[in-house]
PDB file of N, CA and C in Angstrom:
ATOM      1  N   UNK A   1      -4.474 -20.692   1.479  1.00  0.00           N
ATOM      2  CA  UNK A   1      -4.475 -19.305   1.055  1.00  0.00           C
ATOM      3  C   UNK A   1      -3.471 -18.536   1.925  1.00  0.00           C
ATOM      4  N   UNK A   2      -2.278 -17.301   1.491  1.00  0.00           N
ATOM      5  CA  UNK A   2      -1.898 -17.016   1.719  1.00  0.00           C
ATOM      6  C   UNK A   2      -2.179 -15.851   2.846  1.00  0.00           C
ATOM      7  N   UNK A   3      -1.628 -15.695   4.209  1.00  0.00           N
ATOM      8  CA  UNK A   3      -2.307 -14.405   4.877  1.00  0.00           C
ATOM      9  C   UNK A   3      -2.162 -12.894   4.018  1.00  0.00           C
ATOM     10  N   UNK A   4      -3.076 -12.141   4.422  1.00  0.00           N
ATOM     11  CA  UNK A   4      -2.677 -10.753   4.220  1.00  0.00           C
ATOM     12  C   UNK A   4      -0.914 -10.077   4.517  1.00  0.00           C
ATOM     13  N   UNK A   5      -0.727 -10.725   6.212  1.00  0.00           N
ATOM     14  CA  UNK A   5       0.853 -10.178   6.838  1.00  0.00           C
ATOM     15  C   UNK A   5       1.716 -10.964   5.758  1.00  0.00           C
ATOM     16  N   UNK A   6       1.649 -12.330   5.356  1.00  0.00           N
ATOM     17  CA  UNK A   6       2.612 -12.474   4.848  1.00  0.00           C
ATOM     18  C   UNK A   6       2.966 -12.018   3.034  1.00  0.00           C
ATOM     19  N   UNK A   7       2.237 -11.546   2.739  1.00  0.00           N
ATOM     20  CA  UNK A   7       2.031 -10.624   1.286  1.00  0.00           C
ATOM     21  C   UNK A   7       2.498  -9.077   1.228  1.00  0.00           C
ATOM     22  N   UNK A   8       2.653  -8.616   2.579  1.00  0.00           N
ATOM     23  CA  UNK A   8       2.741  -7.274   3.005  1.00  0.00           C
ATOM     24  C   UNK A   8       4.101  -7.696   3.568  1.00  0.00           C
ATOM     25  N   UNK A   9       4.684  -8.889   4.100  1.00  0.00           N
ATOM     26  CA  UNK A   9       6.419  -8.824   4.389  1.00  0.00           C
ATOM     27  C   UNK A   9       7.206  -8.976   3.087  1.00  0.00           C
ATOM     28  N   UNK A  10       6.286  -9.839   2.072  1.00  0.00           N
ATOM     29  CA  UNK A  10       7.015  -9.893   0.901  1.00  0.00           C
ATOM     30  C   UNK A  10       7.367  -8.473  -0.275  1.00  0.00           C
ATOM     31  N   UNK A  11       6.343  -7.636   0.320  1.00  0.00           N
ATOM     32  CA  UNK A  11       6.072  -6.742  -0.424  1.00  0.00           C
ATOM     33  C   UNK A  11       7.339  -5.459   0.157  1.00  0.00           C
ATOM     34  N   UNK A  12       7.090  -5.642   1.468  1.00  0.00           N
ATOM     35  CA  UNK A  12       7.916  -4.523   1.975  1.00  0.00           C
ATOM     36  C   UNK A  12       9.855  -4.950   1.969  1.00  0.00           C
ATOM     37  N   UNK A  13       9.608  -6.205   1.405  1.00  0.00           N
ATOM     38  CA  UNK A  13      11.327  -7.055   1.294  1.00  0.00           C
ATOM     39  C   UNK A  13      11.380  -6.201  -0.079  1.00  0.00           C
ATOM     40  N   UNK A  14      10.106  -6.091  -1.103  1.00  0.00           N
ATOM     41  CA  UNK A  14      10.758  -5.605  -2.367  1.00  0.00           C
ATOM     42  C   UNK A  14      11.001  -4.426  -2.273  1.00  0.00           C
ATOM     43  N   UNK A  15      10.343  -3.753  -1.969  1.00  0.00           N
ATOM     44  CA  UNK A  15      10.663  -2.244  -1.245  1.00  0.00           C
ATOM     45  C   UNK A  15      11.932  -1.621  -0.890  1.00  0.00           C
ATOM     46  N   UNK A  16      12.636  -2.703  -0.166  1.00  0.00           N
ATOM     47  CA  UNK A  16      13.842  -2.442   0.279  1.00  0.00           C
ATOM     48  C   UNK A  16      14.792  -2.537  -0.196  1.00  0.00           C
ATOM     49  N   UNK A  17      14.754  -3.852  -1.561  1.00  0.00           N
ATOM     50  CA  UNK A  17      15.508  -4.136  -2.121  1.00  0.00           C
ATOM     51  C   UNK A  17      15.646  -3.053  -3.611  1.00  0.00           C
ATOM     52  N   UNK A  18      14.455  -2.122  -3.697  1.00  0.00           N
ATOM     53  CA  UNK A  18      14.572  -1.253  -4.503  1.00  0.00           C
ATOM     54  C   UNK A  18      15.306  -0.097  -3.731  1.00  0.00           C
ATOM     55  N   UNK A  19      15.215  -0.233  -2.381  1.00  0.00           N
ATOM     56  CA  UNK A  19      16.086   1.015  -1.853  1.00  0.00           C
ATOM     57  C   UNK A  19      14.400   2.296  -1.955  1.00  0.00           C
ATOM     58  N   UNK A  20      13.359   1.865  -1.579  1.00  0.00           N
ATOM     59  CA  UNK A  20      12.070   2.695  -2.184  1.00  0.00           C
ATOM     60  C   UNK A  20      12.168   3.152  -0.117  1.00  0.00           C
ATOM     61  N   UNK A  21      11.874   4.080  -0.012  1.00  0.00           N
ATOM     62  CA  UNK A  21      11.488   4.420   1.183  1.00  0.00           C
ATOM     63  C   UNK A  21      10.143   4.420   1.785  1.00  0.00           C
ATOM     64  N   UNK A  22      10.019   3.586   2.907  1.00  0.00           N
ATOM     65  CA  UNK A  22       8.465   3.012   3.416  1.00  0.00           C
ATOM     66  C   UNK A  22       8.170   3.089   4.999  1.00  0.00           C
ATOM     67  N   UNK A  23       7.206   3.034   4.867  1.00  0.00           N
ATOM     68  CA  UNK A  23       6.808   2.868   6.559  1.00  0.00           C
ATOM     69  C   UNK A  23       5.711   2.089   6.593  1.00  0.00           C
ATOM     70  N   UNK A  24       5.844   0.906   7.402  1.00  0.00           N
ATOM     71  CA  UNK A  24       5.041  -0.447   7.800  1.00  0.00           C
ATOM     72  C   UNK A  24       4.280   0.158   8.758  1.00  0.00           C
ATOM     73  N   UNK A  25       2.652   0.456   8.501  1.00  0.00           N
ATOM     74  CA  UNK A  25       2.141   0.675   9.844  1.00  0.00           C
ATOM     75  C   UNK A  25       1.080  -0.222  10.269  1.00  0.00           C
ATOM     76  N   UNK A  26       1.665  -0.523  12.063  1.00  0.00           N
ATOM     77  CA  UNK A  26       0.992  -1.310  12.782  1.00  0.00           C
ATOM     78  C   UNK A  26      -0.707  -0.967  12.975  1.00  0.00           C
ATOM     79  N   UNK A  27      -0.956  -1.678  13.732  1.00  0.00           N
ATOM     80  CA  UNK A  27      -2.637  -1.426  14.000  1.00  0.00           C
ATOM     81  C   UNK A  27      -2.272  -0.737  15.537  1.00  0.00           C
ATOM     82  N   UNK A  28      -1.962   0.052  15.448  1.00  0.00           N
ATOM     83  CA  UNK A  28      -1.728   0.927  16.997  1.00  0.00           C
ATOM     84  C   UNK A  28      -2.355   1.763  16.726  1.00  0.00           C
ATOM     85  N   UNK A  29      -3.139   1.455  17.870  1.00  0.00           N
ATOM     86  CA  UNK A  29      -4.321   3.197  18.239  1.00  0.00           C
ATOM     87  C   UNK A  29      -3.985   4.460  17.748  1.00  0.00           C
ATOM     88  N   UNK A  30      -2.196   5.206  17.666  1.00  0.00           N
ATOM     89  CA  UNK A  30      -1.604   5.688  17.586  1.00  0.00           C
ATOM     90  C   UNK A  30      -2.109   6.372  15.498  1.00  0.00           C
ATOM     91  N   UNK A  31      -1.955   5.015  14.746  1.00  0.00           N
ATOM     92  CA  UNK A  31      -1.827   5.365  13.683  1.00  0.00           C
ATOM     93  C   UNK A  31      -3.389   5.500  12.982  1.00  0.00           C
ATOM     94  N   UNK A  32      -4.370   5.396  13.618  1.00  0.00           N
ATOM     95  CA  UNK A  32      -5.301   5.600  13.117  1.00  0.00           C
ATOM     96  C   UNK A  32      -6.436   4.596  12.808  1.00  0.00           C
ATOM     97  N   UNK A  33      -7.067   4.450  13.168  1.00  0.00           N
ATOM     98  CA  UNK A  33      -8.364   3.113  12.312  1.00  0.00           C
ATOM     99  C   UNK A  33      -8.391   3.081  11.113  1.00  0.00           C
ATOM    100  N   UNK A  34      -7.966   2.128  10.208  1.00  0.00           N
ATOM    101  CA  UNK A  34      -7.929   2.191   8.853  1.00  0.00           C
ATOM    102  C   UNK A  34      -7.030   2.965   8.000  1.00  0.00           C
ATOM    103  N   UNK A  35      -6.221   2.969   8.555  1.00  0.00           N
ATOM    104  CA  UNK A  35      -5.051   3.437   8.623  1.00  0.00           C
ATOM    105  C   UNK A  35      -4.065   2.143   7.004  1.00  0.00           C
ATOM    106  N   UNK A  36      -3.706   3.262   6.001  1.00  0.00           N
ATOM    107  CA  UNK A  36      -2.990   1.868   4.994  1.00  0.00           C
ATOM    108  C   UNK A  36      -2.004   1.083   5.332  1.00  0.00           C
ATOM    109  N   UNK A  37      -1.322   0.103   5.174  1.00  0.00           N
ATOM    110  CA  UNK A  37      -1.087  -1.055   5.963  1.00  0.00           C
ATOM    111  C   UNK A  37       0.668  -0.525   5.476  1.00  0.00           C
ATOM    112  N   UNK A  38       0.867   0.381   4.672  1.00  0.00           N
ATOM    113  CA  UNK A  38       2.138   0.530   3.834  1.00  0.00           C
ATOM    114  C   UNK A  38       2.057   2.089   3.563  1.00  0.00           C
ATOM    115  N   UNK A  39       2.913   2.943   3.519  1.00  0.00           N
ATOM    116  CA  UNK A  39       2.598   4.016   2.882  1.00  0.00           C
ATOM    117  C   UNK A  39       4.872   4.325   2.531  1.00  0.00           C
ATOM    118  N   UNK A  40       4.383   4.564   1.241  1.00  0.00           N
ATOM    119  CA  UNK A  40       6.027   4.827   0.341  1.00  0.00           C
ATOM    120  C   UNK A  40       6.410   6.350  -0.134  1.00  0.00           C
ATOM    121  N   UNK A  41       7.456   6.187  -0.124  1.00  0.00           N
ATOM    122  CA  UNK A  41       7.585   7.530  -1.379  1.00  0.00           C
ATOM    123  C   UNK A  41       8.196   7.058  -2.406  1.00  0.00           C
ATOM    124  N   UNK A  42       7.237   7.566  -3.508  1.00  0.00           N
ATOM    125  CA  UNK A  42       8.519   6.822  -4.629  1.00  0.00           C
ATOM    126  C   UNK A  42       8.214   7.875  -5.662  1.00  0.00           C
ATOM    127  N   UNK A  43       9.545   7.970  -6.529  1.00  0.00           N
ATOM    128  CA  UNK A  43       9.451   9.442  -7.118  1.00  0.00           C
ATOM    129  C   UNK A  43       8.895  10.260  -6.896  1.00  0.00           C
ATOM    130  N   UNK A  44       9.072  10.888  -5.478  1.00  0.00           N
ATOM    131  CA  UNK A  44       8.348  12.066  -4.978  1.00  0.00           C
ATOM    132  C   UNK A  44       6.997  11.844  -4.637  1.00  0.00           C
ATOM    133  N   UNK A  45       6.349  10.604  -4.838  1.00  0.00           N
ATOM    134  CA  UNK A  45       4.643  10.296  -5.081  1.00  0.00           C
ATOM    135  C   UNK A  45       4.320  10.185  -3.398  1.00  0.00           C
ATOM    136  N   UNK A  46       3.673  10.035  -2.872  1.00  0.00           N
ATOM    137  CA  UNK A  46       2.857   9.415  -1.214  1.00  0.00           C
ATOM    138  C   UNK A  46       2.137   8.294  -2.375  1.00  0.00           C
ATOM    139  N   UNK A  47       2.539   7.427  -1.691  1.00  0.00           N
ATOM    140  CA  UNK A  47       1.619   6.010  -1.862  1.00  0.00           C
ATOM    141  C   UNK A  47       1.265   5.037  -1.069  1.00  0.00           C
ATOM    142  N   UNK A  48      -0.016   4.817  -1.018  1.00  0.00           N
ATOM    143  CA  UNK A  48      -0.459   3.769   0.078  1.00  0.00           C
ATOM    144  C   UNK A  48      -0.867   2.901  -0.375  1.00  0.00           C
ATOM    145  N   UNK A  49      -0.543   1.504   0.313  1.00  0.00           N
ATOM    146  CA  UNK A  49      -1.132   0.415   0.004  1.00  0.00           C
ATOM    147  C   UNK A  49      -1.549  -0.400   1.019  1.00  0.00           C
ATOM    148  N   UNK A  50      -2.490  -1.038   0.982  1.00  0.00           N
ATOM    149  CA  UNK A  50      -3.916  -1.702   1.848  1.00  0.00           C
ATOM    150  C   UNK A  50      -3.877  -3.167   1.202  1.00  0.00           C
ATOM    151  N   UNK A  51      -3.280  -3.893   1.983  1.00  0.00           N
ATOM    152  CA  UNK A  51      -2.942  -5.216   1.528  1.00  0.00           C
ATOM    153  C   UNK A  51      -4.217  -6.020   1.707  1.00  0.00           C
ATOM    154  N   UNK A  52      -4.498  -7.113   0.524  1.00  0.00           N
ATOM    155  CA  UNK A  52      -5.612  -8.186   1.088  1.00  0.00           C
ATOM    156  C   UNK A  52      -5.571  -8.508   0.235  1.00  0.00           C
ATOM    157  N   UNK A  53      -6.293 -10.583   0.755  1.00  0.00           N
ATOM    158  CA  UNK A  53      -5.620 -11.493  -0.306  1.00  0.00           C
ATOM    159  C   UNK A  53      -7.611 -12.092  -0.510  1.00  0.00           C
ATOM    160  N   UNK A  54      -7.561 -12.606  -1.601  1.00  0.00           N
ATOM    161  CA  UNK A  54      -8.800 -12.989  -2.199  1.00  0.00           C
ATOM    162  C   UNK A  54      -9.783 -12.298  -2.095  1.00  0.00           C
ATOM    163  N   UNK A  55     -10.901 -12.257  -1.571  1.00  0.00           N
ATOM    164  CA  UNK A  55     -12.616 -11.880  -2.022  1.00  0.00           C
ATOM    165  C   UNK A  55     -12.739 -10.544  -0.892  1.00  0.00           C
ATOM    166  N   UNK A  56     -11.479 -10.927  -0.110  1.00  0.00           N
ATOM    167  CA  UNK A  56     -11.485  -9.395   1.458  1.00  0.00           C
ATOM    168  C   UNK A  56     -11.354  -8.323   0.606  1.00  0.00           C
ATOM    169  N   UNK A  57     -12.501  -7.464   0.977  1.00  0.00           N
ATOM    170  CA  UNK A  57     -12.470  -6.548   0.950  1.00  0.00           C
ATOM    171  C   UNK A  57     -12.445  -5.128   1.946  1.00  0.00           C
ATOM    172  N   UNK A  58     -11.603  -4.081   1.486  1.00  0.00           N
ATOM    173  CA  UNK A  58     -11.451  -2.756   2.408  1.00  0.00           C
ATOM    174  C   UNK A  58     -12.533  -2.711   3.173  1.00  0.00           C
ATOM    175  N   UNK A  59     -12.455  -2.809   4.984  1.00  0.00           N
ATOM    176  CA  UNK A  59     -13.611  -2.024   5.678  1.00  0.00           C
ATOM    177  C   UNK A  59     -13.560  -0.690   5.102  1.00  0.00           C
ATOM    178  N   UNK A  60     -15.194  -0.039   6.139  1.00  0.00           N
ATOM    179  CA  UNK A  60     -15.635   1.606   5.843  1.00  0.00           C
ATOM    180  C   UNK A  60     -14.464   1.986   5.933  1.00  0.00           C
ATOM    181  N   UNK A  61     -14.088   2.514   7.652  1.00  0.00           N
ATOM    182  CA  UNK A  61     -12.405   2.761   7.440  1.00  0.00           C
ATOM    183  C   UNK A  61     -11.381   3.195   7.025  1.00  0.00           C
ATOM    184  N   UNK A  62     -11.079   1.954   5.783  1.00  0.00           N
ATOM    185  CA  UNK A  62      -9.896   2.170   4.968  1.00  0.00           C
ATOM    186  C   UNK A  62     -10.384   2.625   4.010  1.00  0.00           C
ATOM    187  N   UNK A  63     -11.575   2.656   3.559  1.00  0.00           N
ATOM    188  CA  UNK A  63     -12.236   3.335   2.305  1.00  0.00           C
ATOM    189  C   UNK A  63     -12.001   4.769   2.521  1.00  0.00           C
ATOM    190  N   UNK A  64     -12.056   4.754   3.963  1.00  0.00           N
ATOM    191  CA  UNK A  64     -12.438   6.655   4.167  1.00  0.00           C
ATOM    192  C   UNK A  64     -10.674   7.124   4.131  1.00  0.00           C
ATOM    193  N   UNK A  65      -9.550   6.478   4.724  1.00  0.00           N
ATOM    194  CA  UNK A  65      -8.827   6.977   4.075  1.00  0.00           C
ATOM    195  C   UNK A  65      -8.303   6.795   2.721  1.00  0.00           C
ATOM    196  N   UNK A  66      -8.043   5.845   2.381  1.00  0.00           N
ATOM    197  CA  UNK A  66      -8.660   5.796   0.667  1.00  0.00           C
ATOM    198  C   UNK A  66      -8.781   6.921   0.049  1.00  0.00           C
ATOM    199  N   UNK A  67     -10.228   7.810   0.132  1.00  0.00           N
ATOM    200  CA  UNK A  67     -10.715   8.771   0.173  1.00  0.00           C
ATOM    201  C   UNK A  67      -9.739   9.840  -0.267  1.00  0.00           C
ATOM    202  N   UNK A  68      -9.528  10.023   1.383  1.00  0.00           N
ATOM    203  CA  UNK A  68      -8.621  11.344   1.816  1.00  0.00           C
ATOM    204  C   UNK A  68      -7.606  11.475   1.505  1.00  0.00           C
ATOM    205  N   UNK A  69      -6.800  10.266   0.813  1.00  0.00           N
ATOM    206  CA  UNK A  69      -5.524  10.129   0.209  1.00  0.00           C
ATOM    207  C   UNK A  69      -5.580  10.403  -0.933  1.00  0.00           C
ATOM    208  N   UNK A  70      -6.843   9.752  -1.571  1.00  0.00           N
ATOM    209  CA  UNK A  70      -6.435  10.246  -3.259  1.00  0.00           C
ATOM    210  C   UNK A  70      -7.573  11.919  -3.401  1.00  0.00           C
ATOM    211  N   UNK A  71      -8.448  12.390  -2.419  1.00  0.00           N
ATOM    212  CA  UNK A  71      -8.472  13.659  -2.602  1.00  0.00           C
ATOM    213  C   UNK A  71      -7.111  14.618  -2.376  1.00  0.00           C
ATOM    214  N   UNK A  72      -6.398  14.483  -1.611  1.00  0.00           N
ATOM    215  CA  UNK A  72      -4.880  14.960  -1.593  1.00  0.00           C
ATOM    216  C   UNK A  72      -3.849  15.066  -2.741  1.00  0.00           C
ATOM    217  N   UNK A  73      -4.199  14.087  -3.663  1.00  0.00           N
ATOM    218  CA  UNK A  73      -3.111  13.802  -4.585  1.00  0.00           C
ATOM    219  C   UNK A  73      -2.417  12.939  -4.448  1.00  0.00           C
ATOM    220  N   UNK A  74      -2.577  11.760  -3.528  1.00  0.00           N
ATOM    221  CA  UNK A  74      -1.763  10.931  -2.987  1.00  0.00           C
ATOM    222  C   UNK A  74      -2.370   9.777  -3.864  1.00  0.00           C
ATOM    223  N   UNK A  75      -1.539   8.630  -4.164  1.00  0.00           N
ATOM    224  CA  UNK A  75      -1.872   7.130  -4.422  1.00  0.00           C
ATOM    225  C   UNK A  75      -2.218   5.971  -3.520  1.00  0.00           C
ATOM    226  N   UNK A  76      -3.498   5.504  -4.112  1.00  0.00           N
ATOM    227  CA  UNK A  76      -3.625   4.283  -2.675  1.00  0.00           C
ATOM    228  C   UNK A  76      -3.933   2.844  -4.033  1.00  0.00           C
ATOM    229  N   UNK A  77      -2.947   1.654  -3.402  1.00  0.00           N
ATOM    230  CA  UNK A  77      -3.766   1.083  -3.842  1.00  0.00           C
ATOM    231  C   UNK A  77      -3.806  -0.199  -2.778  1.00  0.00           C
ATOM    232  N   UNK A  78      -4.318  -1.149  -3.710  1.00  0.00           N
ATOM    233  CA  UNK A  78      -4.952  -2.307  -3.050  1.00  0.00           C
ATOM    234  C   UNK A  78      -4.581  -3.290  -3.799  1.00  0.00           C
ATOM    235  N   UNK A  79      -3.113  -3.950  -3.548  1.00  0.00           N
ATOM    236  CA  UNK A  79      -3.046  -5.115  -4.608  1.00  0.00           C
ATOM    237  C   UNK A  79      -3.333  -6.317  -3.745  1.00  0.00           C
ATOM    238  N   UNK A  80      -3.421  -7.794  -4.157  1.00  0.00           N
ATOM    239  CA  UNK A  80      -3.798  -8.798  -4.184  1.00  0.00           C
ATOM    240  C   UNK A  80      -3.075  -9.933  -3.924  1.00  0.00           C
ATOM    241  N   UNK A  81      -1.571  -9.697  -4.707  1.00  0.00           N
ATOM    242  CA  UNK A  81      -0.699 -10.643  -4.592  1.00  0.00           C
ATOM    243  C   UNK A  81       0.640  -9.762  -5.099  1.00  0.00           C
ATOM    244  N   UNK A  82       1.807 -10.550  -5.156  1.00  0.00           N
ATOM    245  CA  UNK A  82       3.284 -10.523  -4.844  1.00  0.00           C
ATOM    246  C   UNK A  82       3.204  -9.605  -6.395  1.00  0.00           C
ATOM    247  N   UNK A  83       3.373 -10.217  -7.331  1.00  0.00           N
ATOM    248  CA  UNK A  83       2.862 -10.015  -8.555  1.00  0.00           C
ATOM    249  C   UNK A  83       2.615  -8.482  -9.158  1.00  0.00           C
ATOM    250  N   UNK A  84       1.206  -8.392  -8.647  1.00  0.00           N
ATOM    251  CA  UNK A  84       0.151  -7.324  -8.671  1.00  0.00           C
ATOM    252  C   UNK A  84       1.108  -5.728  -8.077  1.00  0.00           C
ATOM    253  N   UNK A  85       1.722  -6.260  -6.767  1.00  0.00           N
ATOM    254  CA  UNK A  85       2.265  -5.060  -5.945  1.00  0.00           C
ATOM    255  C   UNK A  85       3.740  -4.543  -6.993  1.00  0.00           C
ATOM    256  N   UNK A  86       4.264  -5.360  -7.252  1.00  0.00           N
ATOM    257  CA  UNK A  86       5.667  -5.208  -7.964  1.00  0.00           C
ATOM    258  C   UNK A  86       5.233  -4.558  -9.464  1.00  0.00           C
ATOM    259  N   UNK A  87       3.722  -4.488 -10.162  1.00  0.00           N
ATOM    260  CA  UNK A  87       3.598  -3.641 -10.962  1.00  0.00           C
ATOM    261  C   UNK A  87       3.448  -2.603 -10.734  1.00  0.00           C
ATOM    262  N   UNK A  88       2.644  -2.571  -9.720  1.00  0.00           N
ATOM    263  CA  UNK A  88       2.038  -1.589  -9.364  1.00  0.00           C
ATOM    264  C   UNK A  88       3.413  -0.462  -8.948  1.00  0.00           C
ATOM    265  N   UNK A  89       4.136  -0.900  -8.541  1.00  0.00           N
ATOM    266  CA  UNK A  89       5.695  -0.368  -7.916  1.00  0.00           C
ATOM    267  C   UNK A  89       6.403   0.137  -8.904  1.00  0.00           C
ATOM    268  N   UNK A  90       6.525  -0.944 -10.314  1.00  0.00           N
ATOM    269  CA  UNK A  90       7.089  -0.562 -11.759  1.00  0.00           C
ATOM    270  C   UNK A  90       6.583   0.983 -12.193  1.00  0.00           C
ATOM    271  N   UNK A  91       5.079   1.098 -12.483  1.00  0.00           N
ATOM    272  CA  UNK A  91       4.684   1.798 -12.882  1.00  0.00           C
ATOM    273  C   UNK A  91       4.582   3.015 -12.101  1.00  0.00           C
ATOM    274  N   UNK A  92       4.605   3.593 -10.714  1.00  0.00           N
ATOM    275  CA  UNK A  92       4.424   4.884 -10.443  1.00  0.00           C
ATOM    276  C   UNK A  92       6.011   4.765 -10.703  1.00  0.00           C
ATOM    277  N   UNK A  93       7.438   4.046 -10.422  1.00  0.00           N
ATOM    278  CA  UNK A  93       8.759   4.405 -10.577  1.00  0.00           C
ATOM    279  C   UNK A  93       8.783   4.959 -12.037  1.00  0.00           C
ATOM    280  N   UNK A  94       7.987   4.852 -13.423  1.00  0.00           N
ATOM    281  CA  UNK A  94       8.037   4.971 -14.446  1.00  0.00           C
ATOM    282  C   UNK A  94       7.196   6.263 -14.601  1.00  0.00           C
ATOM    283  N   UNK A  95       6.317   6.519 -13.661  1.00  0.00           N
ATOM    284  CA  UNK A  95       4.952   7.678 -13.175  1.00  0.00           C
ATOM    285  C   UNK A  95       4.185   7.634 -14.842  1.00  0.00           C
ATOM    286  N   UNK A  96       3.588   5.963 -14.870  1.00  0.00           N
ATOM    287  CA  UNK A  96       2.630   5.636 -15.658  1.00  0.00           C
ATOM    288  C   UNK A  96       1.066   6.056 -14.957  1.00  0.00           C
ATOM    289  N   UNK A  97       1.205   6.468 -13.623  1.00  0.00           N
ATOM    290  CA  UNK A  97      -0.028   5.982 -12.990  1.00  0.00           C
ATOM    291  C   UNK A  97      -0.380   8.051 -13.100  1.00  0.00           C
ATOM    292  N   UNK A  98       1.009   8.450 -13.194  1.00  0.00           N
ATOM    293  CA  UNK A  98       0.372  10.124 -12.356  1.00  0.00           C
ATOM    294  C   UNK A  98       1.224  10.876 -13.228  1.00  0.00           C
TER     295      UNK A  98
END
């Protein structure tokens, strides 16, 4: 099974290669507990994404920002695989989602 980090380097390679603007955030005290593992702008949107691979699911945590992101107006999601993230990417660039 594939790790979480390495689904989140593949993800942030596509990112770049769209020219999408991102910020990779570490687990530093700094950025928060549960803190999304990715956060983009893409067509003007805030989007976060909380990487994890099979049956893992979001701690409390990331739920709570979760939360606070999409009470804001912001996008969070939670994809799964390589796949999953690159739709998910298609569609707010198309702003199917908002």
């Amino acid at each position: 099974m594939a790790r979480e980090s390495t689904l989140q380097t593949k993800c942030i390679q596509h990112l770049k290669r769209l020219r999408i603007y991102n910020i990779n955030i570490y687990g530093a005290g700094r950025s928060g507990k549960g803190a999304p593992d990715v956060i983009a702008c893409i067509n003007g949107r805030f989007v976060a994404f909380e990487f994890k691979i099979g049956s893992n699911d979001m701690q409390s945590d990331q739920v709570i920002h979760k939360r606070r992101i999409t009470e804001n107006g912001g996008l969070h999601f939670v994809p799964r695989t390589l796949e999953e993230f690159v739709q998910i990417v298609e569609e707010v660039r198309a702003d199917e989602l908002g």
